[in-house]
Protein backbone atom coordinates (compact mmCIF):
# COMPACT_ATOMS: atom_id res chain seq x y z
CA UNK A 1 -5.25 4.30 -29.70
CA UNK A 2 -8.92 3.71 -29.48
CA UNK A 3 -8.63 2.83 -25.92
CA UNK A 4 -6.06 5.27 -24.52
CA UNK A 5 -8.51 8.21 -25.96
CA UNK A 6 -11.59 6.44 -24.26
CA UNK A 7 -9.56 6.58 -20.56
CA UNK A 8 -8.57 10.27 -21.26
CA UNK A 9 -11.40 11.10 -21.65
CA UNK A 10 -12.89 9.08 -18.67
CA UNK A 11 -10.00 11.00 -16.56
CA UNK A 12 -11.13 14.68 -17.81
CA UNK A 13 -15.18 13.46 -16.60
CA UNK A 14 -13.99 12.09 -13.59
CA UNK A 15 -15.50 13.29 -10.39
CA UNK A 16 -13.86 14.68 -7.31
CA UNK A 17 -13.44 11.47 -5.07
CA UNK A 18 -14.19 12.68 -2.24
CA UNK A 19 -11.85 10.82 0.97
CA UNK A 20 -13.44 11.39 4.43
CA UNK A 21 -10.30 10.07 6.28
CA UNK A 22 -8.13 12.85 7.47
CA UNK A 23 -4.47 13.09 7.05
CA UNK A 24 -0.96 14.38 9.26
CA UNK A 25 2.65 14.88 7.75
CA UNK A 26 5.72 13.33 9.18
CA UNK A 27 8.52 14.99 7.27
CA UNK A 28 5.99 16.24 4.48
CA UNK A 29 5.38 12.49 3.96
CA UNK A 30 1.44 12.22 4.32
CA UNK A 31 -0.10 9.47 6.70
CA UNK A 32 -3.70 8.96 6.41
CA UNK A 33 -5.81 8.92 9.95
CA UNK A 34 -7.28 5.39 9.94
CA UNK A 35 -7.43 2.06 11.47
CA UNK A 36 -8.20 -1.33 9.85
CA UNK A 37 -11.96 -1.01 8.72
CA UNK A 38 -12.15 2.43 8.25
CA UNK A 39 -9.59 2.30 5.79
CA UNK A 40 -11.47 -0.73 3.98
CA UNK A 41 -14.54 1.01 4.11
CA UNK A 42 -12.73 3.81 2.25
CA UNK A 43 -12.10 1.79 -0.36
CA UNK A 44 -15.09 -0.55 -0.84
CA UNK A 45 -16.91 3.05 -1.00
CA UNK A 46 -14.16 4.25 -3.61
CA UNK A 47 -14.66 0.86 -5.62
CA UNK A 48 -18.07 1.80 -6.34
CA UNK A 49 -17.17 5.11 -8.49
CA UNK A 50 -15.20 3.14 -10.97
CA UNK A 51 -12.28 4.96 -11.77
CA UNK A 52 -8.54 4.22 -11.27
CA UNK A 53 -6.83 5.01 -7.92
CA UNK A 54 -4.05 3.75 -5.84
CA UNK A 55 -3.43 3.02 -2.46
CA UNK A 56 0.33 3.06 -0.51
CA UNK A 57 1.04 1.40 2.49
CA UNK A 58 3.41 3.14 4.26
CA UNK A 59 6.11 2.05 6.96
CA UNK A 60 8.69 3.89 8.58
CA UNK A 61 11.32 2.66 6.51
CA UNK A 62 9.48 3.90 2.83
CA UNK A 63 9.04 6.74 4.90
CA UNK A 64 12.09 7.77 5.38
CA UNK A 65 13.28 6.91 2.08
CA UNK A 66 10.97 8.90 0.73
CA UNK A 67 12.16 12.17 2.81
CA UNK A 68 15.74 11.74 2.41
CA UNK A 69 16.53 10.00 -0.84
CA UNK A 70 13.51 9.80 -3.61
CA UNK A 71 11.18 12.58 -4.58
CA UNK A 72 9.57 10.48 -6.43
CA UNK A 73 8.30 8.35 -3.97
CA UNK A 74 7.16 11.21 -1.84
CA UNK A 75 4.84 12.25 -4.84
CA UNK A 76 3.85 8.98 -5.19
CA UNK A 77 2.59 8.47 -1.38
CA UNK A 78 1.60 12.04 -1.21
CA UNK A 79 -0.80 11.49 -4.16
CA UNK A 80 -2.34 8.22 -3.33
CA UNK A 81 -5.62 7.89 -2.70
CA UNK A 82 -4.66 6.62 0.97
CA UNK A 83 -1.27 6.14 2.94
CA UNK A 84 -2.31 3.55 5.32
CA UNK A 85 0.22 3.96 8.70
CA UNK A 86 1.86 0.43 8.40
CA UNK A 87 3.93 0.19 11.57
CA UNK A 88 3.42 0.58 15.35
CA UNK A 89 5.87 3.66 15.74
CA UNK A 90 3.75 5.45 13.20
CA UNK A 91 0.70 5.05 15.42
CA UNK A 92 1.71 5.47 18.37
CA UNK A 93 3.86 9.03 17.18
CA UNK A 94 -0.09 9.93 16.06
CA UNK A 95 -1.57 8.84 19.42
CA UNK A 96 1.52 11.43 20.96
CA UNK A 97 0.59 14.38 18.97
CA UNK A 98 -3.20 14.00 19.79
CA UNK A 99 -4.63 12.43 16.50
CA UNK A 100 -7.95 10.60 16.63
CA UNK A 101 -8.63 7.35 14.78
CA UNK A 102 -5.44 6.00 13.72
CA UNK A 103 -4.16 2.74 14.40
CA UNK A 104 -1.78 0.54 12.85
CA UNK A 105 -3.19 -0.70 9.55
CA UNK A 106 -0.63 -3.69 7.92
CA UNK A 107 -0.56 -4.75 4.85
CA UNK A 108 -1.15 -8.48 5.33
CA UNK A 109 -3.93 -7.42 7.76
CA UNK A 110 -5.45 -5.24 4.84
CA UNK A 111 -5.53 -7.42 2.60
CA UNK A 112 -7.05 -10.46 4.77
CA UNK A 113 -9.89 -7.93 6.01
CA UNK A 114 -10.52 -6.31 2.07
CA UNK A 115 -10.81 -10.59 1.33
CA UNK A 116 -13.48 -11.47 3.97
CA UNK A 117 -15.44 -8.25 3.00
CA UNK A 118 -15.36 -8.80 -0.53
CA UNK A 119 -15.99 -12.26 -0.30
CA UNK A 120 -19.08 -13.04 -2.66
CA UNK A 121 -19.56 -9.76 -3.92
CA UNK A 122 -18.32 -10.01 -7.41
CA UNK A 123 -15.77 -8.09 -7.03
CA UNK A 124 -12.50 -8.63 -9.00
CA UNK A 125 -8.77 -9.29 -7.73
CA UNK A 126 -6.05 -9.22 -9.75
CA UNK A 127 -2.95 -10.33 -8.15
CA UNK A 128 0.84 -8.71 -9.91
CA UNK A 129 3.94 -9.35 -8.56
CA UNK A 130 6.38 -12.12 -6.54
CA UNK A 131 7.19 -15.64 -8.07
CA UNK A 132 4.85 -17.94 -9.88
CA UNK A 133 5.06 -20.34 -7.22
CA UNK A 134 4.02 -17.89 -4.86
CA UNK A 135 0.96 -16.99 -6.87
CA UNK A 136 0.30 -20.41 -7.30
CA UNK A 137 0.07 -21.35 -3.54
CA UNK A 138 -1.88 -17.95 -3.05
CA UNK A 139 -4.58 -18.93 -5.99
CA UNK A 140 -5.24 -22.42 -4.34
CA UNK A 141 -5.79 -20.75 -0.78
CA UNK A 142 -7.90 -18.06 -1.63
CA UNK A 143 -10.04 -20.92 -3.56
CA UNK A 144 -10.32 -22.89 -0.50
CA UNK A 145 -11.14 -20.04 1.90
CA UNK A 146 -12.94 -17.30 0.28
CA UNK A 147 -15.76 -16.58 -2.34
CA UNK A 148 -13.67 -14.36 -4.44
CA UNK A 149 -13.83 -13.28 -7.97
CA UNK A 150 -10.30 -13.98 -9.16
CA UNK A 151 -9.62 -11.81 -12.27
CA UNK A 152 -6.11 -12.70 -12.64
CA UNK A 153 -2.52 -13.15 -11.35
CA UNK A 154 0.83 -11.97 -13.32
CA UNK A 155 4.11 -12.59 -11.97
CA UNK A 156 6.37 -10.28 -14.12
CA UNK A 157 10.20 -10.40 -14.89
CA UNK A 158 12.82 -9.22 -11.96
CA UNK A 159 14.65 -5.88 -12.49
CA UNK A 160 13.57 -2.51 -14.24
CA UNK A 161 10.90 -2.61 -17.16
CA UNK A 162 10.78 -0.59 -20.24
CA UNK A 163 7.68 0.66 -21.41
CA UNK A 164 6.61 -2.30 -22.86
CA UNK A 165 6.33 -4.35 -19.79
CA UNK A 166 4.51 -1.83 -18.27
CA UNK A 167 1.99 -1.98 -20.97
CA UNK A 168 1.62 -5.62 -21.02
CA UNK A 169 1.11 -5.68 -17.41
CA UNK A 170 -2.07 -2.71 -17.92
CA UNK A 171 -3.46 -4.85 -20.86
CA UNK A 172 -3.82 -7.97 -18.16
CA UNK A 173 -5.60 -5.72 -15.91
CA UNK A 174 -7.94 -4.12 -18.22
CA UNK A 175 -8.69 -7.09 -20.05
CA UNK A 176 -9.25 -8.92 -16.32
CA UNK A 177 -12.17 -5.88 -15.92
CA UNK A 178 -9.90 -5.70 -12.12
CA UNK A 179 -11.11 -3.78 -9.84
CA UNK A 180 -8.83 -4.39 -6.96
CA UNK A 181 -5.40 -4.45 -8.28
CA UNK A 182 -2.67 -6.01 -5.49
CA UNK A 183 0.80 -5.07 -6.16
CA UNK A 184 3.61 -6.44 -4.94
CA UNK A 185 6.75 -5.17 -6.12
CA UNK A 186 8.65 -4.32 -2.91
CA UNK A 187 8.83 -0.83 -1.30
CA UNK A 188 10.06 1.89 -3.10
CA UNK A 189 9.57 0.43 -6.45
CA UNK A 190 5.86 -0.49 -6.24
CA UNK A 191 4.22 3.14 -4.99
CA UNK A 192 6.16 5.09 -7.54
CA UNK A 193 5.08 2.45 -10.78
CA UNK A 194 1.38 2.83 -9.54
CA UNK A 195 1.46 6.22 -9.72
CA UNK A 196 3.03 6.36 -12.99
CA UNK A 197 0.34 4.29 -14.51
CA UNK A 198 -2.86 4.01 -12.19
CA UNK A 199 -4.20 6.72 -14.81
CA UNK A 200 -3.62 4.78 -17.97
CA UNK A 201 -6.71 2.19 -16.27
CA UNK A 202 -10.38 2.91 -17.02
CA UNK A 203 -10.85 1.85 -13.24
CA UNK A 204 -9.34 -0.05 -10.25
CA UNK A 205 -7.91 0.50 -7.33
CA UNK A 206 -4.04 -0.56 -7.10
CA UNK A 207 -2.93 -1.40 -3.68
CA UNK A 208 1.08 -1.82 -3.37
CA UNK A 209 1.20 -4.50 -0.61
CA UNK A 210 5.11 -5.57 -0.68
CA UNK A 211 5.88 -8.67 0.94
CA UNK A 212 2.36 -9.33 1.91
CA UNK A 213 1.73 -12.56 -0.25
CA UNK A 214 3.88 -14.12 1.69
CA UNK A 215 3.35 -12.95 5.15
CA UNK A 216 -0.40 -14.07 4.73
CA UNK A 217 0.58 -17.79 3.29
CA UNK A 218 2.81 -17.85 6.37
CA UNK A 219 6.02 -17.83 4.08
CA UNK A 220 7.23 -15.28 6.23
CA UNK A 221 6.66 -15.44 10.11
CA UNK A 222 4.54 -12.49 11.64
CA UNK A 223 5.83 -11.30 15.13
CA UNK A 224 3.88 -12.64 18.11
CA UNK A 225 0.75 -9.93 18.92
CA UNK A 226 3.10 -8.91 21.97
CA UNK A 227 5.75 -7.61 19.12
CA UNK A 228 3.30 -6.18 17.33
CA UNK A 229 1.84 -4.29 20.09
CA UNK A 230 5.18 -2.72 21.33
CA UNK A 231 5.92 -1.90 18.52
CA UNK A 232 8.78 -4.68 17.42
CA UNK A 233 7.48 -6.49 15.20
CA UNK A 234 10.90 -5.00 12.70
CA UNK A 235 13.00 -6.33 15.75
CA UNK A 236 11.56 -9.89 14.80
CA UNK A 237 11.86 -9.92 11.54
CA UNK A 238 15.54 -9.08 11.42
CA UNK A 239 15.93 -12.11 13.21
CA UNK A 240 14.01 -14.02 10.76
CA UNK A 241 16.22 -12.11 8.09
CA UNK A 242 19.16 -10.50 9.22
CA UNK A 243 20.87 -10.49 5.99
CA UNK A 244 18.47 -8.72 4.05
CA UNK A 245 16.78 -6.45 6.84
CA UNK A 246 19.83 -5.02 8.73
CA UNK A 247 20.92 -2.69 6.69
CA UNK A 248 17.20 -1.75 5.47
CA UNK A 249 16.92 -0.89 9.19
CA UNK A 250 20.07 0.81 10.10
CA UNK A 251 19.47 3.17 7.00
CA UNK A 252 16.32 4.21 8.42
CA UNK A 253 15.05 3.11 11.41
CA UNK A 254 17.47 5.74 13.25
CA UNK A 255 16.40 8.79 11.01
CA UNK A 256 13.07 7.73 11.60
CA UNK A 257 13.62 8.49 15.29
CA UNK A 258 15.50 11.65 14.89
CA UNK A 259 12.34 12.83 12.79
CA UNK A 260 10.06 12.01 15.79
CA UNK A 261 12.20 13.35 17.99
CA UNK A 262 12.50 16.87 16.27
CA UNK A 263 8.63 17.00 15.65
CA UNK A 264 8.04 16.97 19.38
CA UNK A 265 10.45 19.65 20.15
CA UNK A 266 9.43 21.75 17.09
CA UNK A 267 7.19 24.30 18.75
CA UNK A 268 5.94 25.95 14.95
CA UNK A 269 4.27 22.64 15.02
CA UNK A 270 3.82 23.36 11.13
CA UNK A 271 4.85 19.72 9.79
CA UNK A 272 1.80 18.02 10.13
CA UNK A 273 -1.06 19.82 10.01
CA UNK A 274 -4.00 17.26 10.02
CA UNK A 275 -6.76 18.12 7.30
């Protein structure tokens, strides 16, 4: 009881943070304005106020699911800290309409770039989410190739939680004193739990990374840089996976044009205003 009063309390004296990275709206689904360092130097600079905030990474696909299907997700993206444009259409829609400083910013590619930077700083990493095994491979790696402060890993059960999971899982992190917080639930499921309980922390910054423990121990193959740069990198990984992708992508890669499509014939231009 002790503890939840202390990080009320912390939440009613916490500052504005103030984010200097802009942001559009595709479908009232925000998209922060970055590429790959600015949005780590976002958050190394947020990591140094100490207090809990999150961090979505967001494709076309959770984009799109977010628009047509779960409100709570939109809330959940549109009151992260930063929604980092994962995917090449994303970008290059922003580099159509005229926005400045965006690129595509991946999760794996995040979290690789937050590791080197962070690398003998003290900082803390606390890893949630995927198999044991996979955490297991992902401890002895980061061991051999970084100078990180490991604060923990947690791989919890498959399926919904009840409240008590969810409170085991914050009791890890606060007793790891995390301050970078990598979740990896899968999209959908992993931006709407942060933002249900990013507040009950005294600090740390969650970052909802999906599949990316396993695209950065090469258990899942990234698309050659040519994919990536044409913006097909989802073209290679149904290949990869066709059972488990195709019908992720016919449910929403095709909306996901149709929204692009409308935005640059909608002369009111009032869906993503950029501030």
């Amino acid at each position: 009881m002790t503890e939840i009063l202390t990080t009320s309390l912390l939440h009613l004296l916490k500052p504005s943070i103030k984010v200097y990275l802009k942001n559009f709206y595709i479908k009232e689904i925000k998209i922060s304005c970055c590429n790959l360092d600015s949005a780590v130097n976002e958050l190394l600079s947020v990591l140094k106020l100490k207090f809990p905030e999150y961090i979505c990474v967001t494709d076309a696909g959770n984009l799109v699911n977010a628009y047509r299907k779960s409100p709570e997700l939109k809330t959940a993206i549109n009151n992260s800290l930063m929604s980092l444009p994962d995917g090449r259409p994303i970008s290059i829609f922003a580099g159509i309409k005229g926005i400045d400083n965006i690129d595509r910013v991946a999760g794996p590619d995040f979290m690789k770039k937050v590791f080197e930077r962070t690398s003998g700083t003290g900082i803390r990493h606390f890893f949630l989410g995927d198999t044991e095994n996979i955490l297991s491979k992902l401890s002895a790696d980061l061991k051999k190739n970084y100078d990180l402060q490991i604060a923990g890993f947690y791989s919890p059960p498959f399926g919904n939680w009840n409240s008590e999971t969810d409170n085991l899982i914050l009791d890890k992190i606060r007793k790891a004193n995390a301050d970078v917080i990598w979740v990896s639930l899968g999209g959908g499921k992993q931006e709407v739990w942060m933002n249900n309980n990013y507040r009950k922390l005294n600090k740390g910054v969650m970052i909802g990374v999906g599949a990316a423990y396993r695209f950065y121990l090469g258990e899942i193959k990234r698309a050659p840089k040519i994919f990536q740069r044409l913006g097909l990198e989802w073209f290679f990984r149904l290949i990869q996976q066709p059972g488990k992708m195709f019908k992720r992508y016919l449910t929403t890669l095709p909306f996901f044009i149709i929204y692009i499509i409308q935005d640059l014939f909608n002369k009111n231009k009032h869906d993503n205003p950029i501030h």
